[in-house]
C-alpha atoms as a PDB file:
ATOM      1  CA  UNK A   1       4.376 -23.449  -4.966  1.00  0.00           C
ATOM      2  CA  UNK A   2       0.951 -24.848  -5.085  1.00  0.00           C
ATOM      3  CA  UNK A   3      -2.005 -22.968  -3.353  1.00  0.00           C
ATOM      4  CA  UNK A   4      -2.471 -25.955  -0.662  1.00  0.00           C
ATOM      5  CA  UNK A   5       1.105 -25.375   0.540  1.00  0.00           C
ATOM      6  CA  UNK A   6       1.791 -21.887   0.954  1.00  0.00           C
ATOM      7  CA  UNK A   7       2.474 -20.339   4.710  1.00  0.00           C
ATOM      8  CA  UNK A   8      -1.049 -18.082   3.901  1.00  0.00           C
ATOM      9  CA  UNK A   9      -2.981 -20.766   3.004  1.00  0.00           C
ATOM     10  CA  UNK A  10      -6.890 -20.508   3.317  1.00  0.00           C
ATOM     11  CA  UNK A  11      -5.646 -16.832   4.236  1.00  0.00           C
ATOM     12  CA  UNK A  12      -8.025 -14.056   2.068  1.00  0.00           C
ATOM     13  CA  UNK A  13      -6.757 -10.877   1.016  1.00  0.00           C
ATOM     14  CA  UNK A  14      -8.181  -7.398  -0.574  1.00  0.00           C
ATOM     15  CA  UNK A  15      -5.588  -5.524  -2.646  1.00  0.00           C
ATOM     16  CA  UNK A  16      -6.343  -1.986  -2.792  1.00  0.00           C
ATOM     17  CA  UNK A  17      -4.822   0.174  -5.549  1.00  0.00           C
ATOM     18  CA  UNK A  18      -3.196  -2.445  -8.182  1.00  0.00           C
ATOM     19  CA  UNK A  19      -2.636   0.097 -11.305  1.00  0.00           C
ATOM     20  CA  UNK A  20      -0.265  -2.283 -13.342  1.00  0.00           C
ATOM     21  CA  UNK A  21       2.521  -4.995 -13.731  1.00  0.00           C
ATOM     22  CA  UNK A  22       4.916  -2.534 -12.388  1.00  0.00           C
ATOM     23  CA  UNK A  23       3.268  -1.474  -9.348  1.00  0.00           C
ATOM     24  CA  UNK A  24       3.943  -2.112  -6.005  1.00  0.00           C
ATOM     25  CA  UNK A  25       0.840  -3.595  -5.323  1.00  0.00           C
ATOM     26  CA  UNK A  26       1.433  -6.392  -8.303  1.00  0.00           C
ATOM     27  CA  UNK A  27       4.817  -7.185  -6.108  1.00  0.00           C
ATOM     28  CA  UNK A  28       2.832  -7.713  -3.365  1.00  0.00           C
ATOM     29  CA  UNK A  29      -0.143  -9.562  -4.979  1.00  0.00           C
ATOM     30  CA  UNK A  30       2.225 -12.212  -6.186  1.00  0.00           C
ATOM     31  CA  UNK A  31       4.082 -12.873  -3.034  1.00  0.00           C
ATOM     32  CA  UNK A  32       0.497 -13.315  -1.228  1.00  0.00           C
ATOM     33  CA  UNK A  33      -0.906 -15.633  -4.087  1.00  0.00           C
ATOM     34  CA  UNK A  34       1.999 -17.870  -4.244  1.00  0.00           C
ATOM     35  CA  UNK A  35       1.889 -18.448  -0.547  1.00  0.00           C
ATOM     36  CA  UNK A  36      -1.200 -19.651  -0.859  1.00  0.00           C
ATOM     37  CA  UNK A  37      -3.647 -16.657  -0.175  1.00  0.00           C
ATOM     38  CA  UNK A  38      -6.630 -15.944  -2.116  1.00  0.00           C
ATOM     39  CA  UNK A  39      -7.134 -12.154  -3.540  1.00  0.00           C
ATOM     40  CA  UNK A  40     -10.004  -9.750  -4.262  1.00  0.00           C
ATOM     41  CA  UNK A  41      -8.500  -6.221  -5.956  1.00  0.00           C
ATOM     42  CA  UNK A  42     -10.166  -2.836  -6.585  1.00  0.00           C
ATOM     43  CA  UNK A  43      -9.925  -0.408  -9.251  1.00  0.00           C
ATOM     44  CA  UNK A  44     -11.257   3.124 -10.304  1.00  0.00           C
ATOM     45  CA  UNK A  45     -12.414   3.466 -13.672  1.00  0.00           C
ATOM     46  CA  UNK A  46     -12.880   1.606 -17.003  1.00  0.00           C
ATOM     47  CA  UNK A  47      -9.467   2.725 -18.124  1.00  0.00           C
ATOM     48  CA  UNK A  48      -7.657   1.314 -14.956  1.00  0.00           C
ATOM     49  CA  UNK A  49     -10.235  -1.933 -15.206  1.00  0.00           C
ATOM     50  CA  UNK A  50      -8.871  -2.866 -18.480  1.00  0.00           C
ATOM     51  CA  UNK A  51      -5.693  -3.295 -16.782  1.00  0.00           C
ATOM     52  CA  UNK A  52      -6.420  -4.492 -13.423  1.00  0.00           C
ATOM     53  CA  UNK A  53      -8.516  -7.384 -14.843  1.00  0.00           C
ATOM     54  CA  UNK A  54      -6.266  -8.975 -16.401  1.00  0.00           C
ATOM     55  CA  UNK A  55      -3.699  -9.266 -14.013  1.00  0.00           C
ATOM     56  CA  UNK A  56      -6.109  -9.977 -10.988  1.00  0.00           C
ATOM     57  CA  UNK A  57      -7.729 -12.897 -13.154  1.00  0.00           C
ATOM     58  CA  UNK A  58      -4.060 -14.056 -13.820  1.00  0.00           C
ATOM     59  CA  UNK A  59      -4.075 -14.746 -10.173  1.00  0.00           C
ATOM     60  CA  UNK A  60      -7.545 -16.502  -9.957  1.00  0.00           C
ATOM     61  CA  UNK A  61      -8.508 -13.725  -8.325  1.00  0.00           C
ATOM     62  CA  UNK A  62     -11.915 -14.022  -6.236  1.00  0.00           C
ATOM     63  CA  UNK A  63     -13.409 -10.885  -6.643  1.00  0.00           C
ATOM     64  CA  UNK A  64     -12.684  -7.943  -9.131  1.00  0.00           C
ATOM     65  CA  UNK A  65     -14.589  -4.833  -8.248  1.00  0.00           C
ATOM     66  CA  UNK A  66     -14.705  -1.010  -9.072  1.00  0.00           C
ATOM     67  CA  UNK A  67     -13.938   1.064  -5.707  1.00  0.00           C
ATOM     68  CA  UNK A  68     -13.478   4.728  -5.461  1.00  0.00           C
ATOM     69  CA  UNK A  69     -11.459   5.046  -1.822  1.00  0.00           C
ATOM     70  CA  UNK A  70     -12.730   8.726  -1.470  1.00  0.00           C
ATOM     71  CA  UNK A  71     -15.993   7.520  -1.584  1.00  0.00           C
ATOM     72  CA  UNK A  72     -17.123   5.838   1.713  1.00  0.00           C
ATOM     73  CA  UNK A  73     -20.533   4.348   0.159  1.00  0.00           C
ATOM     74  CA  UNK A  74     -18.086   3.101  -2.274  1.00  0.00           C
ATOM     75  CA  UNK A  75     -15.917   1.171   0.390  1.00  0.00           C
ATOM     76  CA  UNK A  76     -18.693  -0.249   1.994  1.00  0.00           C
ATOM     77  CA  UNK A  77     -20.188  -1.680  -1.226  1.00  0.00           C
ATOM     78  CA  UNK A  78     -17.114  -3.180  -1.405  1.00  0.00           C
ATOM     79  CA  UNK A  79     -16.764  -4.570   1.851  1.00  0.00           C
ATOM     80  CA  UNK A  80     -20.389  -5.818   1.614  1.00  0.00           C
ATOM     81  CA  UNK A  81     -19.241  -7.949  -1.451  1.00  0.00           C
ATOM     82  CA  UNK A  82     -15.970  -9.388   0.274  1.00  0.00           C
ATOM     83  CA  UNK A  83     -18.348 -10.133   3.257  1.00  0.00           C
ATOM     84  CA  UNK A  84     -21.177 -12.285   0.934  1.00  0.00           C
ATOM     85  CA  UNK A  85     -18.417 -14.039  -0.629  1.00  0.00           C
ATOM     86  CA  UNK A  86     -15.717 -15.235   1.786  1.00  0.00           C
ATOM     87  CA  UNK A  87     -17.412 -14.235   5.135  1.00  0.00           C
ATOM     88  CA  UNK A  88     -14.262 -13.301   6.665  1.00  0.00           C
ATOM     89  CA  UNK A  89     -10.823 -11.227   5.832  1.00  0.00           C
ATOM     90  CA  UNK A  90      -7.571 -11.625   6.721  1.00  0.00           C
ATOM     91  CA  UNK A  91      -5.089  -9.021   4.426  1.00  0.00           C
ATOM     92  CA  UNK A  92      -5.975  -6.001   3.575  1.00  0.00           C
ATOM     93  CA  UNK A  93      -3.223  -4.297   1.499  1.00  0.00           C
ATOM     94  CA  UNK A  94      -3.537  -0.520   1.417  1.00  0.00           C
ATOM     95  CA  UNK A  95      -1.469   0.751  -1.915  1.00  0.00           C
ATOM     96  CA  UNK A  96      -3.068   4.490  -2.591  1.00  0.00           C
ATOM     97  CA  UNK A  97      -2.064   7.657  -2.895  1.00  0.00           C
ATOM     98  CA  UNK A  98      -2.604  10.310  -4.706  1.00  0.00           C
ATOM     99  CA  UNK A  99      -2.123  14.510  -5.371  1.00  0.00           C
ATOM    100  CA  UNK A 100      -2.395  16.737  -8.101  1.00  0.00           C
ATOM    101  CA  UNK A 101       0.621  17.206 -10.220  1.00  0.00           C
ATOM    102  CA  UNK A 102       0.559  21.153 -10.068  1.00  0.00           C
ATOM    103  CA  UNK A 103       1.286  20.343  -6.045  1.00  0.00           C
ATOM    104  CA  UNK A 104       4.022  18.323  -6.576  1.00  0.00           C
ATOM    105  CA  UNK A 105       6.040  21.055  -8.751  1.00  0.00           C
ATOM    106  CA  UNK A 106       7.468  24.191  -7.798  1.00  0.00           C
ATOM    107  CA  UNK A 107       7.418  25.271  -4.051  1.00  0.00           C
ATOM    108  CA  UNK A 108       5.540  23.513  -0.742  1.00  0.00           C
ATOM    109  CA  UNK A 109       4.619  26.593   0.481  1.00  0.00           C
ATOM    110  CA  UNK A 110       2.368  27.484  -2.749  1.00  0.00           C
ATOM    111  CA  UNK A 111       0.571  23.865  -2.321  1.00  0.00           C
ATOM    112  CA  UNK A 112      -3.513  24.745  -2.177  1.00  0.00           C
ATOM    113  CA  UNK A 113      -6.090  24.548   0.136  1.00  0.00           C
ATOM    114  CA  UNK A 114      -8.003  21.967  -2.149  1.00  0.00           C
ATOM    115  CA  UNK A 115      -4.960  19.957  -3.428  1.00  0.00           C
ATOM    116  CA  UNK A 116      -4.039  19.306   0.510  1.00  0.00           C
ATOM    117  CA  UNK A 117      -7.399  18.080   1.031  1.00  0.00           C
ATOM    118  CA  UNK A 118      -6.940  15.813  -1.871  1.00  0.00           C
ATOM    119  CA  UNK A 119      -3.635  14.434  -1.175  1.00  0.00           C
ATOM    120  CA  UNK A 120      -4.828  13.812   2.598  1.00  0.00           C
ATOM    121  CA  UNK A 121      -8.058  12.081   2.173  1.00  0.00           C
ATOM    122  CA  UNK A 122      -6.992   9.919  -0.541  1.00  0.00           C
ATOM    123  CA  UNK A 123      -3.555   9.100   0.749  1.00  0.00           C
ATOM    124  CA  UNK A 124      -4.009   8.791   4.749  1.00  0.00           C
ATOM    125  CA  UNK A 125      -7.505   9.526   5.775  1.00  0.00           C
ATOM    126  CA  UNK A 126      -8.356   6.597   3.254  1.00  0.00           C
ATOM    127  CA  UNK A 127      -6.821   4.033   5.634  1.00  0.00           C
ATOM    128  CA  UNK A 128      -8.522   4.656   8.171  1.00  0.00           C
ATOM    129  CA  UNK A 129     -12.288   4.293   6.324  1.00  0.00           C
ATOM    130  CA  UNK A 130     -11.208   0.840   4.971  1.00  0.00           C
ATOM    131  CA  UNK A 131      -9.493  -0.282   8.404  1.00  0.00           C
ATOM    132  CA  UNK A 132     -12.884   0.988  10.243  1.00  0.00           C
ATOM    133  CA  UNK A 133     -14.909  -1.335   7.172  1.00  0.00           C
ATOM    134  CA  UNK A 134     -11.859  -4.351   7.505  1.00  0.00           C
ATOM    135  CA  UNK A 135     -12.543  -4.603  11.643  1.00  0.00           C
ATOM    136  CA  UNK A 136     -15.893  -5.904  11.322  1.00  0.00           C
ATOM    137  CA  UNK A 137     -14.610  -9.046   8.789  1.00  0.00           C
ATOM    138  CA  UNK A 138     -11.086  -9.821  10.857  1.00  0.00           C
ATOM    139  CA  UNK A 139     -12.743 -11.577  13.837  1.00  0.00           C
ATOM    140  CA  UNK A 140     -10.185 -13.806  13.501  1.00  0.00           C
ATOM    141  CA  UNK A 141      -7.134 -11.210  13.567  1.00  0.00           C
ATOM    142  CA  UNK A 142      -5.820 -10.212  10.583  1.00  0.00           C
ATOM    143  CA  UNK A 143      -2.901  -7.857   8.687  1.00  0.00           C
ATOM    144  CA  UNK A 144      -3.302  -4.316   7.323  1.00  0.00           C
ATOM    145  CA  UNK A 145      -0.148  -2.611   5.191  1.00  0.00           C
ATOM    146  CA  UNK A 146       0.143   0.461   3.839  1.00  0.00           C
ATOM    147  CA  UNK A 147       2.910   1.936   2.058  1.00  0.00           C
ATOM    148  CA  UNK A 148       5.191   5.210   2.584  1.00  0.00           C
ATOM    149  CA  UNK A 149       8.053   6.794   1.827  1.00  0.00           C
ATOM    150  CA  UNK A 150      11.090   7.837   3.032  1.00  0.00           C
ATOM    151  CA  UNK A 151       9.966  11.612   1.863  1.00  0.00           C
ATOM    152  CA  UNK A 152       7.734  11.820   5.206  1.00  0.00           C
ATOM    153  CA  UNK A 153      10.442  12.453   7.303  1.00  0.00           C
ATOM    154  CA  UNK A 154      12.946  14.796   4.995  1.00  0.00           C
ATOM    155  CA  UNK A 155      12.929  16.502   2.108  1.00  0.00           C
ATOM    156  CA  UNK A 156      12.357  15.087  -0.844  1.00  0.00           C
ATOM    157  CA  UNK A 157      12.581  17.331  -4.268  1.00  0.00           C
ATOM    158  CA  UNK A 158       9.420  17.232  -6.055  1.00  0.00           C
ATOM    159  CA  UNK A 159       7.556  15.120  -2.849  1.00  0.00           C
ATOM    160  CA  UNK A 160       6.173  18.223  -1.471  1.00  0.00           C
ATOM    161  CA  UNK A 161       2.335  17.649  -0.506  1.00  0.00           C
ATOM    162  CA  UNK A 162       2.818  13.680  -0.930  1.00  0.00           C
ATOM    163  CA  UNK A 163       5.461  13.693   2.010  1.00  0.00           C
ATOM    164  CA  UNK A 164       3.185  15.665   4.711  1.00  0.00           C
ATOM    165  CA  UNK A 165       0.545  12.908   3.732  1.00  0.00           C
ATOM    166  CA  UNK A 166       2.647   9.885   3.934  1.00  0.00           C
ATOM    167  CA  UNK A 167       3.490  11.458   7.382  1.00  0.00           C
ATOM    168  CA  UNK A 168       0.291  12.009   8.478  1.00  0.00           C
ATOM    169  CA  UNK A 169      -0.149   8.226   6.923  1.00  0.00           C
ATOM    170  CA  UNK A 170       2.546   6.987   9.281  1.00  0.00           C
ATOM    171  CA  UNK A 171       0.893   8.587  12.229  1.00  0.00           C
ATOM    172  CA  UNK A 172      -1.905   6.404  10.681  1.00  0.00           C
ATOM    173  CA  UNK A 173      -0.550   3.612  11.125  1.00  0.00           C
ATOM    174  CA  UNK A 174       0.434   3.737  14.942  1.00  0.00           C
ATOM    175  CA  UNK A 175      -2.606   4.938  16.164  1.00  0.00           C
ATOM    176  CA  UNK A 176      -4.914   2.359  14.370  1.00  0.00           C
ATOM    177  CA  UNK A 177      -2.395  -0.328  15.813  1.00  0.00           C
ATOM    178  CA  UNK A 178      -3.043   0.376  19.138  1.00  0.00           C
ATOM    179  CA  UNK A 179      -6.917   0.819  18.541  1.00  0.00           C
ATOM    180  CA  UNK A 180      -7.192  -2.993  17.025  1.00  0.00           C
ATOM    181  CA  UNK A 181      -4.337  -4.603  18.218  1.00  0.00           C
ATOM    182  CA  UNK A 182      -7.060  -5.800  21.466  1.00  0.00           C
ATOM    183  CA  UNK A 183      -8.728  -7.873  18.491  1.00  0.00           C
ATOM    184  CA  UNK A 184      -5.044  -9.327  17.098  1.00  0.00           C
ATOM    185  CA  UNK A 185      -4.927  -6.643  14.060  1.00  0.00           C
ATOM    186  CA  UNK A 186      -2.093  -5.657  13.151  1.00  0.00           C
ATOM    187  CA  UNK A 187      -1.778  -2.378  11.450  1.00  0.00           C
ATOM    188  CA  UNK A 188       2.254  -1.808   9.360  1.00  0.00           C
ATOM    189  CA  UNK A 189       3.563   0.764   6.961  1.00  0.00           C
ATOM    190  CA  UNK A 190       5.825  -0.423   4.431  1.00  0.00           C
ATOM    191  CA  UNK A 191       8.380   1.889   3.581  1.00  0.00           C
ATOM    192  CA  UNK A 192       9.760   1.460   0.134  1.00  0.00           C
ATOM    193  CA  UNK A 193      12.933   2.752  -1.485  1.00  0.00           C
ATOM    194  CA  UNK A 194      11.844   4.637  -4.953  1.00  0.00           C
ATOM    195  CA  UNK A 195      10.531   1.862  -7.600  1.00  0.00           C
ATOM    196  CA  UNK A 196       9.973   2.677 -11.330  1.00  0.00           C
ATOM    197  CA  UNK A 197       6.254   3.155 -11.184  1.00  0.00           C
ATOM    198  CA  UNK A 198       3.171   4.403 -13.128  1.00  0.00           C
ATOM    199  CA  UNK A 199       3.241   7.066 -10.417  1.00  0.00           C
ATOM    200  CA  UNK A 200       6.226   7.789  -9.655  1.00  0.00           C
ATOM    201  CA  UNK A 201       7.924   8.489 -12.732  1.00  0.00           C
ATOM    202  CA  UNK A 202       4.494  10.424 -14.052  1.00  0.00           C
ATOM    203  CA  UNK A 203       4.420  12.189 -11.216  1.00  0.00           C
ATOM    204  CA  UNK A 204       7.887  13.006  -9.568  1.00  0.00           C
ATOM    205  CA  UNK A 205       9.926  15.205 -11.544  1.00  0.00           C
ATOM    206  CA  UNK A 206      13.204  14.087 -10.586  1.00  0.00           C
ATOM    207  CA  UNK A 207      12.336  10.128 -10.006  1.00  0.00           C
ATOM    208  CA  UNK A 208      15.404   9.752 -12.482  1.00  0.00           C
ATOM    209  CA  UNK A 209      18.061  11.191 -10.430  1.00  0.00           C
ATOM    210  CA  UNK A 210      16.636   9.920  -6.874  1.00  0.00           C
ATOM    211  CA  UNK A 211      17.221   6.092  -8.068  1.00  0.00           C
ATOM    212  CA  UNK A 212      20.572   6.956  -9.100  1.00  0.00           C
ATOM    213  CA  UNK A 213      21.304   8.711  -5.816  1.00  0.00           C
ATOM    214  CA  UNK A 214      20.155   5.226  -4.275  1.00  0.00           C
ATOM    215  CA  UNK A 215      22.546   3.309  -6.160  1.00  0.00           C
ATOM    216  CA  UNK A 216      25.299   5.786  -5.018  1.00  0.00           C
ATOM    217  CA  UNK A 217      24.856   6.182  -1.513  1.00  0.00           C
ATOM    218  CA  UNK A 218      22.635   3.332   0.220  1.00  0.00           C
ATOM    219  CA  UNK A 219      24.840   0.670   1.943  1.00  0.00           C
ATOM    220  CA  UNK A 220      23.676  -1.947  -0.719  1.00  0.00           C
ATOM    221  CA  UNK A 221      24.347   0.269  -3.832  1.00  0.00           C
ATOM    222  CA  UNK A 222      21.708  -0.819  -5.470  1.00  0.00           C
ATOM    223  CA  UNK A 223      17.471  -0.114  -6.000  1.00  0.00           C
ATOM    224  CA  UNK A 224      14.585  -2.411  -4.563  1.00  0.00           C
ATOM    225  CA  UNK A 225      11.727  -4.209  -6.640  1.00  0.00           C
ATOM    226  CA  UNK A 226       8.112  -4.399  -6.176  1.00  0.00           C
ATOM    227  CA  UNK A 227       9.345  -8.380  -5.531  1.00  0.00           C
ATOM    228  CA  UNK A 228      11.251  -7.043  -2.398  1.00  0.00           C
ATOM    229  CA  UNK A 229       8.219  -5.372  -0.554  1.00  0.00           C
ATOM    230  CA  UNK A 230       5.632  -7.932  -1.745  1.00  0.00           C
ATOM    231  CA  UNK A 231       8.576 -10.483  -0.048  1.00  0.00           C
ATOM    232  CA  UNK A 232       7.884  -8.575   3.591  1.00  0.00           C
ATOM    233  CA  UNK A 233       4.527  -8.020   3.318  1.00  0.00           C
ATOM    234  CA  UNK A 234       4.062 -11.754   3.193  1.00  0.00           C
ATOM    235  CA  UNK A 235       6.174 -12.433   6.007  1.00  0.00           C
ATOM    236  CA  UNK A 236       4.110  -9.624   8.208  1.00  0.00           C
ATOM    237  CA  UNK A 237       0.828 -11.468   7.126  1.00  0.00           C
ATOM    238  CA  UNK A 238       2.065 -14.805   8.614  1.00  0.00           C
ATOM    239  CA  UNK A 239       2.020 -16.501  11.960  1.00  0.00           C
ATOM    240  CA  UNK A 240       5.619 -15.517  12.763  1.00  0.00           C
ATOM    241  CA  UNK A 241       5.028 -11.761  12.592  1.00  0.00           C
ATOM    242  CA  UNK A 242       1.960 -11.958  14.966  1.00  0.00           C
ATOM    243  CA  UNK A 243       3.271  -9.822  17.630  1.00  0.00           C
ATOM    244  CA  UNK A 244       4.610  -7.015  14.789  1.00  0.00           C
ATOM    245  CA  UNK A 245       2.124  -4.386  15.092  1.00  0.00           C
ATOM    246  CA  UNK A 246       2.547  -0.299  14.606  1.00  0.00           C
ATOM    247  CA  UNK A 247       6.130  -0.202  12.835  1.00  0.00           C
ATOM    248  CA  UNK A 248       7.450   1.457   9.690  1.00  0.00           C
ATOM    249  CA  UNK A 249       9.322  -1.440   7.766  1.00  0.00           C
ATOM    250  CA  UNK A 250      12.008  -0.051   5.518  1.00  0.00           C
ATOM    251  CA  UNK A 251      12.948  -1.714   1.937  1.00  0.00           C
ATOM    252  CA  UNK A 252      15.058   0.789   0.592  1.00  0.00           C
ATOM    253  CA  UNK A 253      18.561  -0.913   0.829  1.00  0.00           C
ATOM    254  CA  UNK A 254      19.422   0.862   4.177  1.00  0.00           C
ATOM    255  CA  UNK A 255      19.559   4.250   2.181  1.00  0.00           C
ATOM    256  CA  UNK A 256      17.279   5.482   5.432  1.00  0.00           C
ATOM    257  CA  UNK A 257      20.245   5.045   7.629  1.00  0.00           C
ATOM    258  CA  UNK A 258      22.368   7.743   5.429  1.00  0.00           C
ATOM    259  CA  UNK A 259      23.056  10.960   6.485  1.00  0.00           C
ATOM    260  CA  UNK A 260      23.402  12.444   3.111  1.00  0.00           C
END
């Protein structure tokens, strides 16, 4: 599909947290691009520049630049540079989270003091810095998705820490939707069954057995794809979701529905 003929055409889009061709947020960047939207994507670091680059200039991407979400100096920079070059935004895909592996082994209850911190500012309390930056550049309306997991509202093995923030993410979500839905912002979390990622399998010691559990027990026997969440996401940025606002959308092959 050309640019010109896409359903989020003229649309312009920030993609925060692209790590690499298997994350999420690569699912999602391609399902915005070929509907016609035009991307700007962050990244933290040299090391995770010299793979974000590449892929974001695969996409013609409009802007490429370094952003450190704990930072807020660092997100306005950023939002300062989206604001010189397009003038506007309409997407802003939230795709961040993060906790120290020694809190995501071994017991909850030992978690620390610091890690918690950690885990919440990156992974929730970051939405709400670059929602309060997006706001000023959606005078038009606009989309804002996040994603979560199904390990904020039971027990996942090995989630620990992650699932209180993707919780407290989720919580997020619905009170940010009713503070901008008055200017036509919509605010969604995506909820994702487990994909193969960077993250994931690094950081999850049991990633292998909770994809097989998927493929056992979810009503469609099978895993999802970054492909399958970038899919919704691009239907919640268009015209047709426009009075979706506050929701957690589930991609997980209906394994949420299970009791067990």
């Amino acid at each position: 599909m050309s640019q010109h003929q896409g359903k989020l055409s003229g649309k312009k889009a920030l993609i925060l947290g692209l790590a690499n061709d298997r994350s999420i947020a690569w699912g999602i960047a391609q399902a915005l691009q070929q509907e016609g939207c035009e991307l700007a994507f962050n990244y933290l670091g040299d090391s995770l520049e010299r793979r974000v680059r590449p892929l974001a200039e695969s996409l013609n991407a409009a802007l490429i630049e370094p952003c450190d979400v704990s930072s807020d100096a660092q997100i306005e920079a950023l939002f300062n540079k989206i604001q010189q070059k397009w003038g506007k935004l309409d997407i802003l895909i939230h795709s961040v989270a993060f906790a120290q592996k020694e809190d995501l082994h071994g017991r909850f209850v030992n978690t620390s003091r610091e890690g918690f911190k950690i885990a919440m500012d990156i992974s929730a309390y970051s939405l709400i810095a670059v929602a309060r930056q997006a706001e000023k550049l959606m005078s038009e309306g606009g989309t804002i998705a996040t994603l979560t997991y199904y390990g904020s509202d039971r027990v996942i093995t090995g989630y620990n820490v992650m699932g209180v923030a993707k919780a407290a993410l989720e919580s997020t979500v619905r009170y940010l939707a009713d503070d901008l839905g008055p200017k036509k912002i919509r605010v969604h979390a995506i909820s994702a069954g487990p994909i193969k990622t960077l993250a994931a399998a690094g950081g999850i010691s049991n990633f292998r057995d909770i994809l097989s559990k998927i493929e056992e027990k979810a009503p469609m026997r099978e895993n999802v794809s970054p492909e399958d969440v970038g899919a919704l996401v691009a239907f919640l940025c268009q015209d047709h979701a426009r009075h979706m606002t506050g929701g957690v959308h589930f991609v997980d092959s209906g394994y949420n529905i299970m009791g067990a």
